[in-house]
Structures are given as structure tokens and as C-alpha cells.
Protein backbone atom coordinates (compact mmCIF):
# COMPACT_ATOMS: atom_id res chain seq x y z
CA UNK A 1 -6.61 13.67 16.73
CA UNK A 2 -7.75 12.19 13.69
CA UNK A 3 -11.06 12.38 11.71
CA UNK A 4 -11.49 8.59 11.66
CA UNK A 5 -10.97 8.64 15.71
CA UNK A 6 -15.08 7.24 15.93
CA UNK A 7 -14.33 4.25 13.59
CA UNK A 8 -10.88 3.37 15.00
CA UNK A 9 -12.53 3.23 18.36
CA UNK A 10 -15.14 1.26 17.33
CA UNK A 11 -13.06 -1.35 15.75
CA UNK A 12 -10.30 -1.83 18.77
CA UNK A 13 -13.84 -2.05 21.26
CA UNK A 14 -14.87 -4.46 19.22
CA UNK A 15 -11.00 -6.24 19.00
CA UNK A 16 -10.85 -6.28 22.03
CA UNK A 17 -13.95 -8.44 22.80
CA UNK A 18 -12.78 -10.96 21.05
CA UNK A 19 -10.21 -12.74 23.47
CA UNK A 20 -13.13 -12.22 26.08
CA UNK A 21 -15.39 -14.25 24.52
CA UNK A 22 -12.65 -16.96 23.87
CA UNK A 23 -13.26 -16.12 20.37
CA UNK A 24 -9.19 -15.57 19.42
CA UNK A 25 -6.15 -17.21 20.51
CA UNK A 26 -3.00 -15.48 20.53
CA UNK A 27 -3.58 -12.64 17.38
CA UNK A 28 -5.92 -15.39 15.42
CA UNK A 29 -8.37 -12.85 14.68
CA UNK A 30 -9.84 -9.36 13.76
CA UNK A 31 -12.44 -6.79 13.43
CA UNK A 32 -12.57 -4.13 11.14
CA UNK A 33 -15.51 -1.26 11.57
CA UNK A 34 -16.46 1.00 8.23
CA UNK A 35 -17.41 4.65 7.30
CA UNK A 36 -19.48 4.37 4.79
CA UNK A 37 -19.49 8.40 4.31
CA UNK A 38 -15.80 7.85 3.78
CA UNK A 39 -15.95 5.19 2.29
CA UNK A 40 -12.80 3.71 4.29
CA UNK A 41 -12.88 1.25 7.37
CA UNK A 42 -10.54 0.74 10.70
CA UNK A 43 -8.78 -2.93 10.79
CA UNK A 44 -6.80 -4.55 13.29
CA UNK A 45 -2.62 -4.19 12.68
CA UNK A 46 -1.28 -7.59 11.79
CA UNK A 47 0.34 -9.89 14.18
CA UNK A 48 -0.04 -7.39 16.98
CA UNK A 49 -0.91 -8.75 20.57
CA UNK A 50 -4.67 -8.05 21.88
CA UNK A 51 -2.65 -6.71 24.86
CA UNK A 52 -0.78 -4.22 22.96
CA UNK A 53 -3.70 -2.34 20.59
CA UNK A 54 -4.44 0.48 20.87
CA UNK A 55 -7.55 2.40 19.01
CA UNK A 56 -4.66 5.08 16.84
CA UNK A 57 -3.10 1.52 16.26
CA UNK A 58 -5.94 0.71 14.47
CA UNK A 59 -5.32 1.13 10.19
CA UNK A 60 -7.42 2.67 8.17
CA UNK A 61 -7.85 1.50 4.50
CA UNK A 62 -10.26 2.33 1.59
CA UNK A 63 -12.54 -0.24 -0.21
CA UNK A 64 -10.20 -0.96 -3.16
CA UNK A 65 -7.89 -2.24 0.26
CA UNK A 66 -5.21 0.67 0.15
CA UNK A 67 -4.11 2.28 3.60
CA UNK A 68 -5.29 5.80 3.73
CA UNK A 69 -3.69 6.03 7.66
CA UNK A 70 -1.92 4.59 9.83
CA UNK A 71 2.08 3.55 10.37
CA UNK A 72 1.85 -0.02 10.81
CA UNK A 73 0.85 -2.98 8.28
CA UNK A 74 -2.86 -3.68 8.28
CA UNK A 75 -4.31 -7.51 9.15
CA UNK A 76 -3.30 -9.86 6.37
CA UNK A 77 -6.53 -10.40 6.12
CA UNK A 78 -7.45 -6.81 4.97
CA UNK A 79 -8.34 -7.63 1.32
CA UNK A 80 -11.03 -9.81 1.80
CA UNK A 81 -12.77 -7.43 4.28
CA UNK A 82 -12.29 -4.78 1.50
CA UNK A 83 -13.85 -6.60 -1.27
CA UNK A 84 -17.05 -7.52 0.77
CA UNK A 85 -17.54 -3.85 1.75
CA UNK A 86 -17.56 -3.09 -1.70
CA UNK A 87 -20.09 -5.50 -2.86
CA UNK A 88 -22.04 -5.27 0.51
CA UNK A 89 -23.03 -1.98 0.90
CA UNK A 90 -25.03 -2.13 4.03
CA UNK A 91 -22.70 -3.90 6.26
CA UNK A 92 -20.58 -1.67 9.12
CA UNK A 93 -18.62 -4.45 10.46
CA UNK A 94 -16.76 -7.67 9.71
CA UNK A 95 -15.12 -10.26 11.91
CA UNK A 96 -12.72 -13.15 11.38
CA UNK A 97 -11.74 -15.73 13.99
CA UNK A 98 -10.17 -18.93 13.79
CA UNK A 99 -12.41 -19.67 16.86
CA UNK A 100 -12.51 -23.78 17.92
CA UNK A 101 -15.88 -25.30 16.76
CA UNK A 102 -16.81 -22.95 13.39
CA UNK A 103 -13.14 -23.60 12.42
CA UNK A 104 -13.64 -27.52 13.06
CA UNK A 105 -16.76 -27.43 10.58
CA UNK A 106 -14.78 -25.57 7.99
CA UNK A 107 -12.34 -27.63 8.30
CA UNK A 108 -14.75 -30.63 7.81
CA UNK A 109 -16.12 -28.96 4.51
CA UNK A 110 -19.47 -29.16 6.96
CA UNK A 111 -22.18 -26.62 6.82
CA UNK A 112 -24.06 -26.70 10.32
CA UNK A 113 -27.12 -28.39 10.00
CA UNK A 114 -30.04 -26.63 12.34
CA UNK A 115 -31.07 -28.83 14.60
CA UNK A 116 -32.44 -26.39 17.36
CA UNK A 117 -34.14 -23.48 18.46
CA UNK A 118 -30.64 -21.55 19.26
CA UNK A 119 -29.58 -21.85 15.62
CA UNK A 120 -32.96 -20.76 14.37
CA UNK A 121 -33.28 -17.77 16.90
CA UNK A 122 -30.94 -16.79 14.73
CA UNK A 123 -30.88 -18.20 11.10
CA UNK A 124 -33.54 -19.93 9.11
CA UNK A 125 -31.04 -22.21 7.49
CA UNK A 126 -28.01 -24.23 7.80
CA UNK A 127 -25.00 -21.95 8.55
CA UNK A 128 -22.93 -22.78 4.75
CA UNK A 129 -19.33 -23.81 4.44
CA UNK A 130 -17.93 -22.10 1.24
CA UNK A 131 -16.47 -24.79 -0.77
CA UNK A 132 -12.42 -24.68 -0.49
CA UNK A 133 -10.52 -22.22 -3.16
CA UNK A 134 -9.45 -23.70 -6.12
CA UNK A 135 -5.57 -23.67 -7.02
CA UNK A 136 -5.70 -21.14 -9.00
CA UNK A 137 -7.23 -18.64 -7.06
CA UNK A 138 -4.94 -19.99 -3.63
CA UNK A 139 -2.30 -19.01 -5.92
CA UNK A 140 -3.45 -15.93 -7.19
CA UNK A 141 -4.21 -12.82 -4.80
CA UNK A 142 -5.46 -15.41 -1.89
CA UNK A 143 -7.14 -12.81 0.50
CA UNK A 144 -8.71 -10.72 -2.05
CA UNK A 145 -10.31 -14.00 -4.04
CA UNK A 146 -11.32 -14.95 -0.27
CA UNK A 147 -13.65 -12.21 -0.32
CA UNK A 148 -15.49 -13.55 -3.47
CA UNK A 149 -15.37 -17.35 -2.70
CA UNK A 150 -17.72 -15.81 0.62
CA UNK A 151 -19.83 -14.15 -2.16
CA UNK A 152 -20.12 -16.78 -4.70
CA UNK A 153 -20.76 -19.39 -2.22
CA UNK A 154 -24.05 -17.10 -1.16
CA UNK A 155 -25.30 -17.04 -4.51
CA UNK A 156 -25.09 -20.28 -5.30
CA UNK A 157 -27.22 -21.09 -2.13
CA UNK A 158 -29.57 -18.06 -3.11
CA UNK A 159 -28.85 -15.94 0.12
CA UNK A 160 -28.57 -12.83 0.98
CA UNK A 161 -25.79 -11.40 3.35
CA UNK A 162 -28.48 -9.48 4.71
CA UNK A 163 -30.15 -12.59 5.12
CA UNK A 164 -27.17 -14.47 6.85
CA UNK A 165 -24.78 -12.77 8.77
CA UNK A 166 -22.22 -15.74 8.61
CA UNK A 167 -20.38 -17.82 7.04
CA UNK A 168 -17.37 -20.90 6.75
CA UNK A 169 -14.80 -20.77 4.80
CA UNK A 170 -13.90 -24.22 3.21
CA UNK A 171 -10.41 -25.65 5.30
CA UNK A 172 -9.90 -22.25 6.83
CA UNK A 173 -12.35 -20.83 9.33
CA UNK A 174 -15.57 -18.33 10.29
CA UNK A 175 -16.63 -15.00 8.69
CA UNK A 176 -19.40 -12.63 10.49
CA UNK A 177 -20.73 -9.38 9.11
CA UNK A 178 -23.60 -7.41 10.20
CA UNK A 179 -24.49 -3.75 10.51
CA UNK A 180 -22.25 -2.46 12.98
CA UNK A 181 -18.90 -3.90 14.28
CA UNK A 182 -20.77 -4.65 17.65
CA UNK A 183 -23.31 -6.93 15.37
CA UNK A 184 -20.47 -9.06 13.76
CA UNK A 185 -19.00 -9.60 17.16
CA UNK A 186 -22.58 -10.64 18.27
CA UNK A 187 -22.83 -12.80 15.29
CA UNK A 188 -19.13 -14.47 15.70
CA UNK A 189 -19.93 -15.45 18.94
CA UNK A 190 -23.59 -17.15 18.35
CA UNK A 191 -21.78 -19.12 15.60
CA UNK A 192 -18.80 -20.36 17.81
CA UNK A 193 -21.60 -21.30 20.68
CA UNK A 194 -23.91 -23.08 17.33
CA UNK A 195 -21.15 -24.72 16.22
CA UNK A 196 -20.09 -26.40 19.50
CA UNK A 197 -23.82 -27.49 20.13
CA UNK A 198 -24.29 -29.17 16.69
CA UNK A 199 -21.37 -31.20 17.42
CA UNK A 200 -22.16 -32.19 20.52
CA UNK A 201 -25.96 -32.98 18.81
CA UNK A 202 -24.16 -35.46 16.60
CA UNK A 203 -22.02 -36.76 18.74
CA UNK A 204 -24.82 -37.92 21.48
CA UNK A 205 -26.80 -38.27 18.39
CA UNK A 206 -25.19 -39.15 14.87
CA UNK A 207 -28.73 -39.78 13.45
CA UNK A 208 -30.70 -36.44 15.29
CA UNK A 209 -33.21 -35.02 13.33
CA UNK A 210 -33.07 -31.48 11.76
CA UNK A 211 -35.64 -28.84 13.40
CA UNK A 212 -38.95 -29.05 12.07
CA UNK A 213 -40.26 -25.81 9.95
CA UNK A 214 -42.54 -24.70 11.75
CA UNK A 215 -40.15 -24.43 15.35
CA UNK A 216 -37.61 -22.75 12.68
CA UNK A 217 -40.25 -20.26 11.79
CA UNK A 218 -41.77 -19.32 14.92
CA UNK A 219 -38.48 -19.20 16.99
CA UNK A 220 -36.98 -16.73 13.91
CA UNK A 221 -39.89 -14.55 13.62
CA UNK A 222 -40.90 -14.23 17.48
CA UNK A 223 -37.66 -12.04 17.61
CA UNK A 224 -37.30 -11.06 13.81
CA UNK A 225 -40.71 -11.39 12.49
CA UNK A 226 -43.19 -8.03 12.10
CA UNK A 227 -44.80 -9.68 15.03
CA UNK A 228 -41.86 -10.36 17.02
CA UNK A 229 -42.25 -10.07 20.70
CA UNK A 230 -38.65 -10.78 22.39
CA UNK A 231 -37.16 -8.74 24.43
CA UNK A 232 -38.09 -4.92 25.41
């Protein structure tokens, strides 16, 4: 038994959904779930096979990115979850995918514009595409500067990552965050299933109009607002 046994179950549940919801292919992906109390989280081993996790397989590392437990080599992409739970302190999960349509849009250098009431159930603006890393950080400590291209490119668009629970990463592919793991799962797959429908909005449309403020307010606050009356 360990003492992080809660977290390290929470992250391989939440691992584990993401080949389910055709988010990963292969072991393109991973979830890591925080203590806060601790101040450590649970990651996903690298390179390891969805098939083949396990939640004691899952690695537990501190905030500064140093393993605190666990035998085998955390996600290569450990650093960059490390430096946002640092900065972010009210965030319990983080996911990365290289999942189809968010990863074409990065790849594009594209934020996704809103253009319906899906994306604005969700988000009151466009979903932004950090701009690609410059050469010196790429050849610097790459994962670690990842984390603070994904803040910088907030702040320069004056959100919050309260506010906006996602994100594209210039040539490379989708971050989510929220509160829990469960959320940033949530939020990785409303951003694969936004992406797709933007793209198919262009295509049938090149020239299709963004949504109109008032549709992006009222479809936002009916299930976010102090009024909001979806669901139970």
C-alpha cells in the first residue's frame, strides 16, 4: 500500500479513458491527477501500453518535476505538467493527447474560431493556439519551457486558466486542465469533438459566420451563469 494509492488511482481511471474516447493512439497521451496537500501528482509511465497500466504503475513526482515514487520513468511529458501545477494552483488534473482534429489546428497555427452553441456551452471564446516555441527554448529544457509557452500564451490573450480549461500548442497538439483529473478528461474530449465540428463548419462553409454574442452568452451562462438552469 502506498499513501498516494487515491491519486494513483485517480490518474490510471482517468488514463484509461482516454483510448475509449478515441482520444489516444497507441501511448500518444496522458493524464496526471495532483495532491495538492502533498503537493506531488500521479503521471502516466512513459511509452507504456494503455493495456499494460496499472494504478502502482502510475509515478508520482513533486511540482519542481522530481519522482518522489515509483520504479519506472515518468511520461516525457512530466515537466510541463509540473510547471503548470506550480503556477496553477487550483487545478487537480491535466491531460495531453495528440488526439486527430485539436492536433490538426495546432498544427495549422489555428485557434478554433466559435462558431456554435457546442463551443460556447463551453467557452466564451475562441479555443487559442499557443504560438510555436522559439529555437531557443526547443533547444533548451523543451518540456519544461512547454509549460510556460501554455502560460504566456494566456496572458497575452488576457485569460485565465480558470477561465479556459484548454489549450493548442503551436505544431504540436492539445492541453486540458480543470479541477479534477475527471474534468480534464471531460475537457479533452469536448475539444477533440469542437475541433472536428469547426472544420467541418469551414469546410461546408469557408466563409461561416462566428456565433453572435448574445447566443455565446446565453448558451455559457444557462449552464455556468448564477442563473444557470441545465441539468439537475
Amino acid at each position: 500500500m502506498s499513501k498516494y494509492d487515491e491519486i494513483q488511482q485517480s490518474a490510471y481511471d482517468a488514463n484509461m479513458q482516454l483510448p475509449k474516447l478515441g482520444l489516444v493512439l497507441f501511448t500518444f497521451g496522458n493524464v496526471s491527477a495532483a495532491d495538492r496537500t502533498a503537493g506531488v501528482f500521479a503521471i502516466k509511465p512513459s511509452g507504456v501500453p494503455y493495456e499494460d497500466l496499472s494504478p502502482a504503475k502510475m509515478v508520482i513526482v513533486d511540482f519542481d518535476g522530481k519522482i518522489v515514487e515509483g520504479t519506472l520513468r515518468p511520461s516525457s511529458d512530466t515537466l510541463t505538467h509540473a510547471v503548470l501545477y506550480k503556477h496553477w494552483e487550483k487545478i487537480g488534473g491535466i491531460v495531453h493527447t495528440h488526439s486527430t482534429y485539436a492536433t490538426a489546428w495546432a498544427q495549422s497555427h489555428r485557434s478554433i474560431p466559435i462558431f456554435g452553441t457546442t463551443h460556447a456551452d463551453h467557452n466564451t471564446v475562441d479555443i487559442p493556439c499557443a504560438p510555436p516555441m522559439s529555437d531557443e527554448m526547443i533547444q533548451g529544457n523543451y518540456e519544461y519551457e512547454t509549460g510556460f509557452q501554455i502560460m504566456h500564451a494566456l496572458k497575452e490573450k488576457n485569460l485565465g486558466y480558470e477561465e479556459i480549461e484548454m489549450i493548442l500548442v503551436g505544431n504540436h497538439a492539445p492541453f486540458t486542465w480543470g479541477k479534477t483529473p475527471e474534468k480534464a478528461v471531460y475537457n479533452s474530449a469536448v475539444l477533440e469533438c469542437i475541433a472536428q465540428m469547426a472544420l467541418l463548419t469551414e469546410q461546408i462553409n469557408p466563409n461561416a459566420p462566428r456565433l453572435q454574442d448574445s447566443l455565446i452568452k446565453k448558451h455559457f451562462e444557462r449552464k455556468h451563469g448564477p442563473d444557470s438552469y441545465y441539468g439537475q
